[in-house]
C-alpha atoms as a PDB file:
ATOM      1  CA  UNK A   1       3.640  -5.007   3.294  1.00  0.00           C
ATOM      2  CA  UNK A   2       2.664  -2.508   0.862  1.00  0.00           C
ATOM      3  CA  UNK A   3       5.850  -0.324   1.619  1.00  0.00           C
ATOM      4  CA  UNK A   4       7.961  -3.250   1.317  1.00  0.00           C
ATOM      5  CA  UNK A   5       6.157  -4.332  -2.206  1.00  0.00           C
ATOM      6  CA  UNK A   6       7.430  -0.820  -2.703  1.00  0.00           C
ATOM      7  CA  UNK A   7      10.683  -0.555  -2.031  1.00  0.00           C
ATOM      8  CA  UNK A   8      11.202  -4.022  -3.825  1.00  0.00           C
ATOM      9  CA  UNK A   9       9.823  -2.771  -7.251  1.00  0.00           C
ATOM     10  CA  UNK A  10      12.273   0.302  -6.906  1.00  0.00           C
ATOM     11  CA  UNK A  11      14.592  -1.892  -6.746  1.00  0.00           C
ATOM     12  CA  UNK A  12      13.998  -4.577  -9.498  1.00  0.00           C
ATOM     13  CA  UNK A  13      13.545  -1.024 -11.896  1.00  0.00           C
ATOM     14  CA  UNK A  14      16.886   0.604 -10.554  1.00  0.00           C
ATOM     15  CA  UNK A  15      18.043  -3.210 -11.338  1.00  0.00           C
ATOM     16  CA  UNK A  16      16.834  -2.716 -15.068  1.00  0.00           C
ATOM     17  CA  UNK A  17      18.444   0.224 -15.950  1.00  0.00           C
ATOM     18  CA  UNK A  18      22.154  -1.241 -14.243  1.00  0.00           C
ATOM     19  CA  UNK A  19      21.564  -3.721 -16.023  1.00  0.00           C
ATOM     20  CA  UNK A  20      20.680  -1.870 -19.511  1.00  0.00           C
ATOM     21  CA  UNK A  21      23.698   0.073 -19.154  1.00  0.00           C
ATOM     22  CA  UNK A  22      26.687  -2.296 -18.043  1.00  0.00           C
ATOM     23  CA  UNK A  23      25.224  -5.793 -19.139  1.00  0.00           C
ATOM     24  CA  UNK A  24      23.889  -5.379 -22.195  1.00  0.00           C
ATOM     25  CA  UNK A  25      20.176  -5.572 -20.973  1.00  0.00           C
ATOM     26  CA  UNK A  26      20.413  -9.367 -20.412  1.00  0.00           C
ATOM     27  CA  UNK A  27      17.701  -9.965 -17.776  1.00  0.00           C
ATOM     28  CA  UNK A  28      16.525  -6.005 -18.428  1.00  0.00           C
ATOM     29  CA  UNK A  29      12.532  -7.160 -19.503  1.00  0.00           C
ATOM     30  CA  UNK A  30      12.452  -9.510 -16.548  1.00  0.00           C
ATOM     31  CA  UNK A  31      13.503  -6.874 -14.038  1.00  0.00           C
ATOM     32  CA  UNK A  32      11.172  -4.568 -15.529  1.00  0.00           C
ATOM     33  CA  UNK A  33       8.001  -7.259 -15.031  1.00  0.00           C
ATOM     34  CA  UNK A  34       8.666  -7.942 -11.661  1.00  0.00           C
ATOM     35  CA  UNK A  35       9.023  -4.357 -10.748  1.00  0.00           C
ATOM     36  CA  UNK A  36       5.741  -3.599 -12.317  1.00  0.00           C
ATOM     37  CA  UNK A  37       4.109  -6.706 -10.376  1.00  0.00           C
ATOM     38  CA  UNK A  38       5.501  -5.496  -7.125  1.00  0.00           C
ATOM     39  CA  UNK A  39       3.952  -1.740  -7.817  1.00  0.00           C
ATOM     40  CA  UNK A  40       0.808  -3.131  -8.921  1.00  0.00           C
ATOM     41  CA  UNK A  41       0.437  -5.623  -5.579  1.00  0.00           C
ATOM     42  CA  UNK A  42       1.615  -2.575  -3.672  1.00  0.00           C
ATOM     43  CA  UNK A  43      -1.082  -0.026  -4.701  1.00  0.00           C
ATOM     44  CA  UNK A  44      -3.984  -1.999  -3.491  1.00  0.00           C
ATOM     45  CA  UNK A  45      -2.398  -2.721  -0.388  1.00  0.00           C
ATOM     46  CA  UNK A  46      -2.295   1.424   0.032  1.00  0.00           C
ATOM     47  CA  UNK A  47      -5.748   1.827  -0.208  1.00  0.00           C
ATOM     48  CA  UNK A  48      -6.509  -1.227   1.682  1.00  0.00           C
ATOM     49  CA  UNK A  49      -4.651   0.625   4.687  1.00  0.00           C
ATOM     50  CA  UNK A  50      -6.109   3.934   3.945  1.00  0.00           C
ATOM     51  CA  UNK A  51      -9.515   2.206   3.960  1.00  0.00           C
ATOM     52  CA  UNK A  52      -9.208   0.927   7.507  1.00  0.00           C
ATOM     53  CA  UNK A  53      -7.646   3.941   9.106  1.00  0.00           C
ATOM     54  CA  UNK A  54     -11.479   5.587   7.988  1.00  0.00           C
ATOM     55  CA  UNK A  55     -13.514   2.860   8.922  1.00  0.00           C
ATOM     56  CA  UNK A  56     -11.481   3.023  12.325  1.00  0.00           C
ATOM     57  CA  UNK A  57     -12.546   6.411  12.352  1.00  0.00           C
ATOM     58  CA  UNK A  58     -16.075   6.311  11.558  1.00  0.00           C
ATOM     59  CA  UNK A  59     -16.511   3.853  14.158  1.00  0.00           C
ATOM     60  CA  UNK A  60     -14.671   5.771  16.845  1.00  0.00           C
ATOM     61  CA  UNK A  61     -17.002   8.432  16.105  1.00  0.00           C
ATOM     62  CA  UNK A  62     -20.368   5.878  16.307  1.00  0.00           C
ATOM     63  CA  UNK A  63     -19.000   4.617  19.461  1.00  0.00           C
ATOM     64  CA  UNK A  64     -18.875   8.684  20.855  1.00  0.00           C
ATOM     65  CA  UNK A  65     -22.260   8.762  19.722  1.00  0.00           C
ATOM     66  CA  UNK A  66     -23.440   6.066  21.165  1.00  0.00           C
ATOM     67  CA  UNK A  67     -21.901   6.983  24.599  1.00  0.00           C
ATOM     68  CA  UNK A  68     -23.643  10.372  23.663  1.00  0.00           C
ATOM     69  CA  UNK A  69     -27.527   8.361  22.651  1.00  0.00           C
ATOM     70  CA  UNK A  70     -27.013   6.435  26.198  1.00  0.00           C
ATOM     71  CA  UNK A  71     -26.289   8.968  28.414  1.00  0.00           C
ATOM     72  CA  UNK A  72     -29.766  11.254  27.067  1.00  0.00           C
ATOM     73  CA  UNK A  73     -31.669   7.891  27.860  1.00  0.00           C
ATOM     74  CA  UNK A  74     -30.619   7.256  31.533  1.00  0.00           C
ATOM     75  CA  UNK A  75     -31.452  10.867  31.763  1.00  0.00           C
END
């Protein structure tokens, strides 16, 4: 999704400036705002992602030490 939100402002700012140069900026601010919306919905969506890849992580690692904690008590 965040990609996507991404690619989508790029596009609404590429948008802007075609529209700056060959239609004399009619809809220019508009295409500007929505590309800024789409970034700004985008960049918590990035760390939303990056923040479950690590708690995946850390709890991959828990569960190996776990495993680890059991195995020392049926011992």
């Amino acid at each position: 999704m965040a990609i996507f939100l991404s690619v989508l402002s790029v596009a609404c700012f590429i948008g802007s400036v075609i529209s700056l140069r060959n239609y004399d900026g009619k809809y220019f601010d508009l295409l500007v705002l929505s590309g800024v919306i789409f970034l700004s919905a985008a960049i918590p969506s990035f760390e939303v992602d990056s923040s479950l890849e690590e708690l995946q992580l850390v709890n991959q690692h828990l569960l190996k030490i776990q495993a680890a904690i059991e195995k020392t008590q049926q011992k």
